[in-house]
Protein backbone atom coordinates (compact mmCIF):
# COMPACT_ATOMS: atom_id res chain seq x y z
CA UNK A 1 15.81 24.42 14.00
CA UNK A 2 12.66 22.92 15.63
CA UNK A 3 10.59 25.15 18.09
CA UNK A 4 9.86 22.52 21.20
CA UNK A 5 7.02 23.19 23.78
CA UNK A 6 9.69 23.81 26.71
CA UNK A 7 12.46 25.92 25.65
CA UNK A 8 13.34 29.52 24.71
CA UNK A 9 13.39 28.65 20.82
CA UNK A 10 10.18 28.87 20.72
CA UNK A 11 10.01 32.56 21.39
CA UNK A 12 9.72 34.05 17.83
CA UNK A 13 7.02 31.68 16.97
CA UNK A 14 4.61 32.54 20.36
CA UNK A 15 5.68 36.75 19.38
CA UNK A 16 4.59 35.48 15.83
CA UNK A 17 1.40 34.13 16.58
CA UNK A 18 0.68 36.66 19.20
CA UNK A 19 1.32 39.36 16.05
CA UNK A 20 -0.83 37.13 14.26
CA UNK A 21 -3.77 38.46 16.67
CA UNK A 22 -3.46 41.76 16.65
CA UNK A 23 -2.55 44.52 13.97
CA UNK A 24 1.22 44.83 15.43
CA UNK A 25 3.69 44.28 12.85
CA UNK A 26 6.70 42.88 14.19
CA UNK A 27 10.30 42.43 13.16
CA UNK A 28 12.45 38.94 12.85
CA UNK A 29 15.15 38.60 11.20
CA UNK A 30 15.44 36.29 8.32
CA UNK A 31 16.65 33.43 10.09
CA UNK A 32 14.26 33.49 12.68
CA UNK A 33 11.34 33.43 9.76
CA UNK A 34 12.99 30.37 8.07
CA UNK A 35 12.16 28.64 11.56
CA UNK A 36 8.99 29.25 11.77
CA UNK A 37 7.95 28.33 8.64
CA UNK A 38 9.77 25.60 9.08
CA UNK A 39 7.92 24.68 11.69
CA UNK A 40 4.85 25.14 10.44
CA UNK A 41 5.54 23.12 7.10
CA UNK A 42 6.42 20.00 9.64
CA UNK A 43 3.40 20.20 11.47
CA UNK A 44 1.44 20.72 7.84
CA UNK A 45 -0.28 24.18 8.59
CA UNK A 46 0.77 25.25 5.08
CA UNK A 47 -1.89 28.26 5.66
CA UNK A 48 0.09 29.50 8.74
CA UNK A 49 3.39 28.90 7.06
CA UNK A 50 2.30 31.01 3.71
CA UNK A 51 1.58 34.11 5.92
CA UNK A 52 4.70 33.94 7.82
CA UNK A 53 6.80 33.85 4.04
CA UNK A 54 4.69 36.51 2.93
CA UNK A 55 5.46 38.96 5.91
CA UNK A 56 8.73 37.20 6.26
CA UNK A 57 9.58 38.98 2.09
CA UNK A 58 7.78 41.83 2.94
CA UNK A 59 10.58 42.00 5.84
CA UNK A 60 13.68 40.53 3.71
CA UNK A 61 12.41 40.63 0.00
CA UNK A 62 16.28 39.32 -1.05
CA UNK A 63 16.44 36.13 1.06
CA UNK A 64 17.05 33.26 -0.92
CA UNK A 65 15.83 30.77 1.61
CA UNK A 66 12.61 32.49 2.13
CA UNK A 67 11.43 32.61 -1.37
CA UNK A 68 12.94 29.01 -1.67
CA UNK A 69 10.25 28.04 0.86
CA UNK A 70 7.49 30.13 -1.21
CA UNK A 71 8.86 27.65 -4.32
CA UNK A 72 8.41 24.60 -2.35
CA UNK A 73 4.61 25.86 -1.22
CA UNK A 74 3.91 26.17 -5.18
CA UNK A 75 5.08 22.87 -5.27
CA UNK A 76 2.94 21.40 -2.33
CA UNK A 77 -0.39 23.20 -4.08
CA UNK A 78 0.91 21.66 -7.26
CA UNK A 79 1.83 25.08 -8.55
CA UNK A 80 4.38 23.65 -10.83
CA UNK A 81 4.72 26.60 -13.66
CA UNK A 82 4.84 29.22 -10.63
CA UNK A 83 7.56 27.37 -8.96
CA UNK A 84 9.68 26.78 -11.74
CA UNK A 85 9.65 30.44 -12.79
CA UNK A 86 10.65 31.69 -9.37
CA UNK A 87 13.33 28.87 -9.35
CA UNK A 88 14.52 30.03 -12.89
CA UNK A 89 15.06 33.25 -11.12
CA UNK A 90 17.01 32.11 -8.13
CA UNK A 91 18.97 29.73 -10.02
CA UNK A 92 20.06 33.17 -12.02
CA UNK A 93 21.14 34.74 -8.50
CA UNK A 94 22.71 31.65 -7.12
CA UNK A 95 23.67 29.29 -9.35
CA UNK A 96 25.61 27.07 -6.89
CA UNK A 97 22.72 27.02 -4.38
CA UNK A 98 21.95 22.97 -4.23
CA UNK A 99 19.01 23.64 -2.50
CA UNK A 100 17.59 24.88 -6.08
CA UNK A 101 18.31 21.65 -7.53
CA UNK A 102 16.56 19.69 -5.16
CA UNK A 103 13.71 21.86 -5.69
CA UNK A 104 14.22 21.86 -9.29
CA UNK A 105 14.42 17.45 -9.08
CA UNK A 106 11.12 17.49 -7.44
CA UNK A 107 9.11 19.53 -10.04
CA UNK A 108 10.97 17.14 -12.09
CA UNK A 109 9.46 14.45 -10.01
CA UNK A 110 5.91 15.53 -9.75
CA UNK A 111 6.04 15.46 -13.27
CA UNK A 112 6.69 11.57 -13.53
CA UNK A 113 10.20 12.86 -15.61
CA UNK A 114 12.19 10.93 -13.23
CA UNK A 115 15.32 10.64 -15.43
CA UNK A 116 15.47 14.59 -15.73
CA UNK A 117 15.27 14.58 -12.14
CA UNK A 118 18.34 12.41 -11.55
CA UNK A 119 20.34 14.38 -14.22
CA UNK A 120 19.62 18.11 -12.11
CA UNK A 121 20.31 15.91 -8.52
CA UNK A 122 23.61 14.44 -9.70
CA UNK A 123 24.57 18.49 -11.03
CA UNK A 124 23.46 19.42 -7.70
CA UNK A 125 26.72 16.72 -6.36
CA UNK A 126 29.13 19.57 -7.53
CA UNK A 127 28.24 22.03 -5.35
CA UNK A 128 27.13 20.45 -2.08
CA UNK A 129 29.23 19.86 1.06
CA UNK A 130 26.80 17.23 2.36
CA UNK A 131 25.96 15.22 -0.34
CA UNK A 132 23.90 12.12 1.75
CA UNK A 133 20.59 13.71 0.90
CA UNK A 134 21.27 14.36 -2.61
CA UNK A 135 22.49 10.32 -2.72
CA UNK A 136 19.84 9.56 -0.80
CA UNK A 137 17.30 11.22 -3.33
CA UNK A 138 18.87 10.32 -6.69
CA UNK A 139 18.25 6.76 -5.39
CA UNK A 140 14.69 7.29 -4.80
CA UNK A 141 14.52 9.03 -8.46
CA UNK A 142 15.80 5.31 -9.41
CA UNK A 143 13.64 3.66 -7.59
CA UNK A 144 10.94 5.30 -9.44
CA UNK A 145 12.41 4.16 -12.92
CA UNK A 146 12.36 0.55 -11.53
CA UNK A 147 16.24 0.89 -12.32
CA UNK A 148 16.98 -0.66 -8.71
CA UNK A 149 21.04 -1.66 -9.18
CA UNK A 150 21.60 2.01 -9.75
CA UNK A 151 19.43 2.75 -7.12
CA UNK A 152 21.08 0.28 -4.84
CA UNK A 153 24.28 2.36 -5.29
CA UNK A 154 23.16 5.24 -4.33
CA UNK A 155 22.01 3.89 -1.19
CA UNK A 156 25.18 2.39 -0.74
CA UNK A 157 26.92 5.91 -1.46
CA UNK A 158 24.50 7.07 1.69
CA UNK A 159 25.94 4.43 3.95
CA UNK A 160 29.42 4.74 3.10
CA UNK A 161 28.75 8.41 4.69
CA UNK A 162 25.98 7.78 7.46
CA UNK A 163 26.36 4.01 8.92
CA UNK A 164 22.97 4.58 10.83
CA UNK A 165 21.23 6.22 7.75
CA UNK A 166 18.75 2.93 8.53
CA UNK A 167 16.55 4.76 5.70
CA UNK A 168 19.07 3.80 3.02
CA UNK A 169 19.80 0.68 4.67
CA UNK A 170 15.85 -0.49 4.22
CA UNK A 171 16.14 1.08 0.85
CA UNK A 172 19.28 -0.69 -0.28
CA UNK A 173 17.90 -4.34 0.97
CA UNK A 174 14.59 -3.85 -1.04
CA UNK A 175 16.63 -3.23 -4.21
CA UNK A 176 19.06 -6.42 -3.26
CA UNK A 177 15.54 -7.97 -2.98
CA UNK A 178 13.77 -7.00 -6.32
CA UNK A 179 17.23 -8.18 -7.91
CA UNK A 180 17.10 -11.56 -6.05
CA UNK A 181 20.46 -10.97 -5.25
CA UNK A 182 20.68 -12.77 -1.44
CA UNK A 183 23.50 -13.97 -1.33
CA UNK A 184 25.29 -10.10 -2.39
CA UNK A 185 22.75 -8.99 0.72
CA UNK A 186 24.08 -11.31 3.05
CA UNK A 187 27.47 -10.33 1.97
CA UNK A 188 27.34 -6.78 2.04
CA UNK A 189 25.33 -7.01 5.57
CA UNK A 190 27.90 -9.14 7.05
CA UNK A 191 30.85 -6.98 5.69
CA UNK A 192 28.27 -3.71 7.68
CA UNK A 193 27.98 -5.49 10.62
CA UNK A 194 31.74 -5.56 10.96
CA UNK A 195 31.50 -1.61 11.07
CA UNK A 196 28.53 -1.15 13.05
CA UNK A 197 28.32 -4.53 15.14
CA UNK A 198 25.36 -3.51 17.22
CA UNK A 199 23.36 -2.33 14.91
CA UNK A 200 19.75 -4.68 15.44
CA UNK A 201 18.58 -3.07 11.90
CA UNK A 202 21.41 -4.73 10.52
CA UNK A 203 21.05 -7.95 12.13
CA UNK A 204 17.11 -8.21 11.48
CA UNK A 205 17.77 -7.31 8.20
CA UNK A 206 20.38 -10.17 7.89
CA UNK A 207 18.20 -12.81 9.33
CA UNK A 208 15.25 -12.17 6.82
CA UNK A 209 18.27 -12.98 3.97
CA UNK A 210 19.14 -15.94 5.49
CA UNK A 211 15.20 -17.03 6.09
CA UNK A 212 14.92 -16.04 2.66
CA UNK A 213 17.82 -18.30 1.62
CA UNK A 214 16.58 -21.32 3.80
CA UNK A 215 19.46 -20.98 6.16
CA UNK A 216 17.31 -21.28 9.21
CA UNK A 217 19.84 -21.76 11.55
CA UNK A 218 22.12 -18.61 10.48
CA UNK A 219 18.62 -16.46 10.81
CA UNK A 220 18.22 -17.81 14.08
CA UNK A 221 21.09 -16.66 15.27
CA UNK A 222 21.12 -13.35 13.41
CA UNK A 223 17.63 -12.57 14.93
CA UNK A 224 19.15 -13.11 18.32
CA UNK A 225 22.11 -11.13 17.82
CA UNK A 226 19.52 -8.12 16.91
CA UNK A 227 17.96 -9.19 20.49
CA UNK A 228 21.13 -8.56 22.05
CA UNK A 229 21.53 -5.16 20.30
CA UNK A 230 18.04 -3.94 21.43
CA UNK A 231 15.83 -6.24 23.81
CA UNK A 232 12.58 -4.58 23.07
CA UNK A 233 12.97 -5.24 19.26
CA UNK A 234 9.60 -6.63 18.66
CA UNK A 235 10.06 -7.29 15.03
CA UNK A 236 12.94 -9.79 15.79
CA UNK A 237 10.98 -11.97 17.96
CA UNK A 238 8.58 -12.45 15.37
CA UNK A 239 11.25 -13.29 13.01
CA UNK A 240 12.77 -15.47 15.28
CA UNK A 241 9.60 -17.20 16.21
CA UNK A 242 9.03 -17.93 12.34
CA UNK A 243 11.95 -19.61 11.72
CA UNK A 244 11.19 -21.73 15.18
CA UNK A 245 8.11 -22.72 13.22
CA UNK A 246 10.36 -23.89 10.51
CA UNK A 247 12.94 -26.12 12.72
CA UNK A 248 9.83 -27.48 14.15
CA UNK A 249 10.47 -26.00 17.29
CA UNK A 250 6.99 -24.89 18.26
CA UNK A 251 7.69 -24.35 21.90
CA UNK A 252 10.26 -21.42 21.27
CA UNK A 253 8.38 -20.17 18.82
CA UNK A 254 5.60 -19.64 20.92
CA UNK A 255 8.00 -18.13 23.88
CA UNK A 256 9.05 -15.76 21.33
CA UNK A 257 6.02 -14.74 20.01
CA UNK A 258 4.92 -14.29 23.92
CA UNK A 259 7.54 -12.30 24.51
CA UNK A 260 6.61 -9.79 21.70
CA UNK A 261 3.18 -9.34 22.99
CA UNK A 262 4.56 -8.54 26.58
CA UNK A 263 7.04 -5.82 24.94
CA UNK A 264 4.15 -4.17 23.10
CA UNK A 265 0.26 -4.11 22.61
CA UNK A 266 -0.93 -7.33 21.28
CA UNK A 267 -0.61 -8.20 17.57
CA UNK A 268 -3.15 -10.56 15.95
CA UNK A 269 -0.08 -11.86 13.76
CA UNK A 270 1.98 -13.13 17.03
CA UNK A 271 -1.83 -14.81 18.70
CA UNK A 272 -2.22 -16.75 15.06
CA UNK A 273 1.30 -17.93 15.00
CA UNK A 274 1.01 -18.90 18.94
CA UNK A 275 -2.34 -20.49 17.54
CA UNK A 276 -1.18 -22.64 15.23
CA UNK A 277 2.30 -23.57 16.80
CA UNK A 278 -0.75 -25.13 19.84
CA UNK A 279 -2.10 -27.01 17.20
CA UNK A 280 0.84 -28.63 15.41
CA UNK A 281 1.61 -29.72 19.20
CA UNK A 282 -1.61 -31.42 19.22
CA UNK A 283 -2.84 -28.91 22.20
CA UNK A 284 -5.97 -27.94 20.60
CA UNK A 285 -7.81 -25.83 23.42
CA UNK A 286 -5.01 -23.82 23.79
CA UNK A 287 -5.36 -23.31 19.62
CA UNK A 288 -8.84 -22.69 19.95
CA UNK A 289 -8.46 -20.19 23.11
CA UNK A 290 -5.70 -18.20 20.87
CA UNK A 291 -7.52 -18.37 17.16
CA UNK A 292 -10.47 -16.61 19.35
CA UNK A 293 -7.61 -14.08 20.82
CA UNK A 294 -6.77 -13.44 17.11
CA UNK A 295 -9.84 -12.69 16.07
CA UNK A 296 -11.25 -10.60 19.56
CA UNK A 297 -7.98 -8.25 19.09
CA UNK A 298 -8.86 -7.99 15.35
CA UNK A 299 -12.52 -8.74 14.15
CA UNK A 300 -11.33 -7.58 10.53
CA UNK A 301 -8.34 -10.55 10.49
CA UNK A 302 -9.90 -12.79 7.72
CA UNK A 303 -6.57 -14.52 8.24
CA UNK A 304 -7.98 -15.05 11.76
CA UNK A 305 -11.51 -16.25 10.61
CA UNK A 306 -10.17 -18.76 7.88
CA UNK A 307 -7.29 -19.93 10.37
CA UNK A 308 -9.95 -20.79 12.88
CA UNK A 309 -12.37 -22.48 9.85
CA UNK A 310 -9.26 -25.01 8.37
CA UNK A 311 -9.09 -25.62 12.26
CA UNK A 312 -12.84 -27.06 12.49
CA UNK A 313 -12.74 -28.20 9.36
CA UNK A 314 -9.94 -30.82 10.16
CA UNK A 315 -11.34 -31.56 13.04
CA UNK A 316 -14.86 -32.36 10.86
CA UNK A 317 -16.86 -29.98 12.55
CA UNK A 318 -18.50 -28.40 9.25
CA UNK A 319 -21.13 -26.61 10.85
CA UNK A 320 -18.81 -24.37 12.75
CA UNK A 321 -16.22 -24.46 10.02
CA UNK A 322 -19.42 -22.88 8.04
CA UNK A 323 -20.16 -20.02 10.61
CA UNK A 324 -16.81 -18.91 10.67
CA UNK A 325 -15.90 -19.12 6.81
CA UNK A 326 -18.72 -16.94 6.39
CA UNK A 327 -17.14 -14.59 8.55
CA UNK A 328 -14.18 -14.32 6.09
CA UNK A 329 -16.24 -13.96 3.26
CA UNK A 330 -17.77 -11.06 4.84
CA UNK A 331 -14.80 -9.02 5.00
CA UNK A 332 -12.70 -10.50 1.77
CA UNK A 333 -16.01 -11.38 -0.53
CA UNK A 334 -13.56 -11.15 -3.63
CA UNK A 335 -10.92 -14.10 -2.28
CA UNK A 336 -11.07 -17.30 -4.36
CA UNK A 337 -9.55 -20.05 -1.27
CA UNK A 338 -12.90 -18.40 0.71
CA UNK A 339 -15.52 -19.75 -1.83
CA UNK A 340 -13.94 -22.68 -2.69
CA UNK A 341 -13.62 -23.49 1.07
CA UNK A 342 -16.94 -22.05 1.74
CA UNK A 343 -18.26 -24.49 -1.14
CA UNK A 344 -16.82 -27.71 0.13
CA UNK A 345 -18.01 -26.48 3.75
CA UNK A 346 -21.55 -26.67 2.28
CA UNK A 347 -21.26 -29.91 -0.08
CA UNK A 348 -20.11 -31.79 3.56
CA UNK A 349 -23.20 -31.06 5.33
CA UNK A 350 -25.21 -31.69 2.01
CA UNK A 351 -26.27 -28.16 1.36
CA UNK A 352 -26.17 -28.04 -2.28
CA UNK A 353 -28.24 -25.37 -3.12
CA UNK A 354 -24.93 -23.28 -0.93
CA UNK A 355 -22.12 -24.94 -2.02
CA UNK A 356 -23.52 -24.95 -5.93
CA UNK A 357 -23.14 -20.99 -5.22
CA UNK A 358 -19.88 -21.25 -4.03
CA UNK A 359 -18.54 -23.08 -6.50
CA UNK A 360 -19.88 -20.47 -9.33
CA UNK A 361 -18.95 -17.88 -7.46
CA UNK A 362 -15.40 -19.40 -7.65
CA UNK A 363 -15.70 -19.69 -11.65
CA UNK A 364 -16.85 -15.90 -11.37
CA UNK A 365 -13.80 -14.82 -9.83
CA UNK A 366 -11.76 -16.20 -12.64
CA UNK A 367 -10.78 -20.15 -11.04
CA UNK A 368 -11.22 -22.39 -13.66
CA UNK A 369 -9.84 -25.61 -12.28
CA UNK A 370 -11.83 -28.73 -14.12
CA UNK A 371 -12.40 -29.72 -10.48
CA UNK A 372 -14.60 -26.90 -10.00
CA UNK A 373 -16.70 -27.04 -12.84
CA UNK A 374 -16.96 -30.81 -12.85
CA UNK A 375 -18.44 -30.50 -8.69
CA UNK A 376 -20.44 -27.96 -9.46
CA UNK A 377 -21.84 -29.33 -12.86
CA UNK A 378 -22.85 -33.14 -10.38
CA UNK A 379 -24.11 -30.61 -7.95
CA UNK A 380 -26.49 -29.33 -10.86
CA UNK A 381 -27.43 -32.54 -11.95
CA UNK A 382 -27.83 -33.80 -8.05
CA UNK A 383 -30.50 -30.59 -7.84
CA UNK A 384 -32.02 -31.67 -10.97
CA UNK A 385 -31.29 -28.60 -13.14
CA UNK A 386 -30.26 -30.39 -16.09
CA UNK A 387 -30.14 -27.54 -18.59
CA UNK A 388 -27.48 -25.50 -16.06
CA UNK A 389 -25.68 -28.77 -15.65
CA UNK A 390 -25.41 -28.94 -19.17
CA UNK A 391 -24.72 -25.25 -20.04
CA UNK A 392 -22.23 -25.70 -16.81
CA UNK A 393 -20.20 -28.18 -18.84
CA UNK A 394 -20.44 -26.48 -22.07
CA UNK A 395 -18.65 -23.67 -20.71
CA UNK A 396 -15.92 -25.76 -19.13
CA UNK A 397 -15.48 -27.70 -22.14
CA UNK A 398 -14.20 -24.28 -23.40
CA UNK A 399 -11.47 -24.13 -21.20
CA UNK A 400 -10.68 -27.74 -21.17
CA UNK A 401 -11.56 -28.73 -24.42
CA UNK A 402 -11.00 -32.84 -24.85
CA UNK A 403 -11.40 -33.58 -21.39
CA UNK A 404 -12.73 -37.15 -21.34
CA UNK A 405 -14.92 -36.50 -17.64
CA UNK A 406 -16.68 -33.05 -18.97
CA UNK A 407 -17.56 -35.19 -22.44
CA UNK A 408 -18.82 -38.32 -20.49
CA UNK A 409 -21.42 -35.40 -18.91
CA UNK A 410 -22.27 -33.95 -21.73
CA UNK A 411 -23.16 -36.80 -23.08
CA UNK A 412 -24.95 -37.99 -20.26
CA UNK A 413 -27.03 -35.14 -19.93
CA UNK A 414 -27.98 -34.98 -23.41
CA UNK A 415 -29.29 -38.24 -23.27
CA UNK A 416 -31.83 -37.87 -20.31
CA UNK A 417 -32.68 -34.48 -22.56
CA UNK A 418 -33.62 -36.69 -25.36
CA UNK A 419 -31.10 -34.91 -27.80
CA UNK A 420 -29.70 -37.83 -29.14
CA UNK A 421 -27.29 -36.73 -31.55
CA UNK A 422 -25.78 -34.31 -29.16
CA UNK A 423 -25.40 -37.18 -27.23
CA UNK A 424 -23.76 -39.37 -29.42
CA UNK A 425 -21.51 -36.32 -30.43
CA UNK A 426 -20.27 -36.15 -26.99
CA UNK A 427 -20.22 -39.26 -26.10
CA UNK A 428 -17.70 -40.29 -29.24
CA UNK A 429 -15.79 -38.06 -28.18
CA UNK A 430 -15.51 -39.01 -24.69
CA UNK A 431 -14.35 -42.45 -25.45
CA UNK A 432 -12.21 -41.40 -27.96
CA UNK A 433 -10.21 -39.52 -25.28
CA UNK A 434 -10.54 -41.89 -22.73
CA UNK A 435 -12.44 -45.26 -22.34
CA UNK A 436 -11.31 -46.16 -19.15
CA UNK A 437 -14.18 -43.40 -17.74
CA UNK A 438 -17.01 -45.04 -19.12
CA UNK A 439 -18.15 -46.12 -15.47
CA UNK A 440 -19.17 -42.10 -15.21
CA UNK A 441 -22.12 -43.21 -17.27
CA UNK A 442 -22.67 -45.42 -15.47
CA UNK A 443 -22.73 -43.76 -11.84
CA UNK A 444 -24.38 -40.68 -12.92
CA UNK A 445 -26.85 -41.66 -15.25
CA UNK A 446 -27.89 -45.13 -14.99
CA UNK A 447 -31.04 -44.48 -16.89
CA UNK A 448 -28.97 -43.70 -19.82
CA UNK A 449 -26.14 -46.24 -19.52
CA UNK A 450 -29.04 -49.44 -19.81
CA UNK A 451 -29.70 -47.75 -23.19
CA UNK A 452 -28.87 -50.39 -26.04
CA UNK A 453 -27.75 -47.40 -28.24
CA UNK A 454 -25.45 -45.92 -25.22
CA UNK A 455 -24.12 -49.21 -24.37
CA UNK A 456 -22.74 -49.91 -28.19
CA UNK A 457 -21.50 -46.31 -28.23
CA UNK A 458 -19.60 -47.32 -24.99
CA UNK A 459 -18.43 -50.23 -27.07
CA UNK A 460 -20.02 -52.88 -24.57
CA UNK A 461 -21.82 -55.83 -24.97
């Protein structure tokens, strides 16, 4: 029972506290201590609710229930050897008391010994006349051992006895997930539905298959079906205006991700979609006035930031492209796309010396495209640090070993070093993969390409 602010239930806990004050000792009966400590383990004042079992055994030192909440406060304080002890002695006293073997599952639990904890929950089935928890928990104990078909059953097991246990319902749909098994979703959702038509978890739940799936139009119509069941259902007019997006139907889209931020406060996801549905319509001051929403109502967004960034970029405006890549990279400094954008940002408006550290930061962070080293190598060259350049390319050789444009650099570079033989090394075995890219000489290092000696390694007259 919970004590609420308003009614007489709350009684024993005010004469409870108000004992609490003074040096009165009171009497409850048992029942009435269960409730408050119940009520005090809900609201998490564990201190509060260890006094009241204390003076609650003191009072009734036989009651099951009480010292069953003193087991699960061992458990809470991660008293695990204390709790099973005391639970070794109930289960003694009342072997058929489920309530043991829940508590008993979850020391089990704590312990990461998840299939012990399944074997004392499904003992537990035998003596328990509701056994929806106990389903409900074994499937969470499977969940844990990645073993997500038996965990789906047990979920299943909680619906067949609870059609609005919506807890099991998410559950069950995650496991369908992990097991890529949409089409047995769909099925099973549709065959719910018939039970429970109004049920808008249901129907959400159904649409995100079918999205899943590609079925756009099904989702559509699923999402709008959870609409009917509950009109302030926020979650299904994001869904729905994401599958808009995908039928090209920007318009709706943006109506229903409107009418989400009228049913609740605004969410930066619904301004960026509403954002970018403006800008596929070619309305690009409306996308501008709704990136900026995006990023007002969340400052933190780097989706909002970068969003707002590919906008300028596309429209070739580099130098606020730049100010506002830079304010992703401020909050996600570890993101990859960020650097590389932030590097190409910088190699538009000719700031090499920038976009030279964006592109090693890239290579830092474990991108090792050929692209990357190959732009930032030129940029190396272009700033006239030859022996980077060169150590640049040695590195990416590593990863790309035989790649005909790294060996044309190389050999390039060691040229205009003077270290002829590494020069000709690299440079035999640049035409050897490919001779087509001889004109990389000749771009790059002109110098070196008029070189009799380069020119008959080239093979040209």
């Amino acid at each position: 029972m919970e004590f609420s602010q308003n009614d007489n239930n709350n009684l024993p806990l005010t004469k409870f506290e108000s004992m609490l004050k003074t040096n009165n000792v009171l009497f409850f009966d048992s029942e009435e201590f269960e409730n408050i400590i119940h009520h005090y383990l809900n609201q998490g004042k564990v201190a509060l609710a260890k006094k009241a079992i204390k003076l609650g055994l003191e009072q009734h030192p036989t009651s099951i229930n009480l010292r069953l909440f003193k087991v699960e406060v061992y458990i809470f304080e991660n008293e695990l050897t204390k709790a099973d002890k005391l639970l070794n002695e109930l289960h003694n006293l009342e072997p058929q008391n489920e309530e043991i073997y829940i508590q008993k599952a979850n020391i089990f639990s704590k312990q990461d010994n998840h299939a012990k904890a399944v074997d004392v929950l499904i003992s537990a089935l035998e003596f328990a006349d509701e056994t929806t928890d106990l389903y409900s928990l074994i499937g969470m104990e499977y969940l844990f051992l990645d073993k997500f078909e038996e965990a789906k059953q047990n979920f299943m097991k909680c619906l067949e006895q609870d059609l609005e246990d919506y807890s099991a319902l998410y559950n069950m749909i995650y496991c369908f997930d992990f097991l890529d098994e949409n089409d047995e979703a769909i099925a099973y959702l549709n065959d719910y539905l018939n039970k429970n038509p109004y049920c808008e978890v249901a129907w959400h739940q159904l649409g995100k298959q079918y999205y899943t799936t590609k079925e756009y139009t099904k989702a559509l119509a699923a999402y709008d079906f959870a609409i009917i069941s509950d009109d302030t259902f926020v979650g299904a007019y994001l869904e729905k205006g994401k599958v808009l997006e995908k039928l090209k139907r920007f318009n709706d889209a943006i109506e229903s991700y409107t009418l989400s931020l009228q049913l609740d406060d605004p969410t930066s996801f619904a301004l960026l979609r509403i954002a970018q549905c403006y800008e596929k319509l070619g309305n690009n001051e409306l996308a501008v006035q709704y990136f900026y929403k995006t990023v007002h109502e969340d400052p933190l967004l780097d989706k909002g930031w970068i969003a707002i960034t590919k906008f300028y970029n596309k429209k070739k405006n580099y130098n606020k492209a730049l100010y506002y890549i830079n304010k992703a990279i401020n909050i996600d400094t570890e993101n990859v796309i960020y650097w590389k954008l932030y590097a190409q940002i910088n190699h538009r408006l000719n700031f090499l010396e920038e976009a030279e550290r964006g592109y090693k930061k890239v290579l830092e962070l474990g991108n090792y495209e050929v692209d990357t080293w190959i732009t930032r190598g030129d940029i190396l060259l272009k700033l006239g640090e030859t022996e980077a350049a060169i150590y640049n390319f040695l590195q990416a050789v590593e990863f790309h070993p035989e790649n005909a444009e790294l060996e044309y650099r190389l050999g390039g570079l060691y040229f205009l070093q003077h270290e002829t033989e590494k020069g000709t090394f690299h440079l035999k075995n640049a035409t050897r993969s490919n001779p087509e890219y001889v004109f990389i000489i000749e771009e790059l290092f002109p110098n070196v390409f008029n070189k009799p000696m380069v020119k008959k390694l080239l093979k040209l007259k």
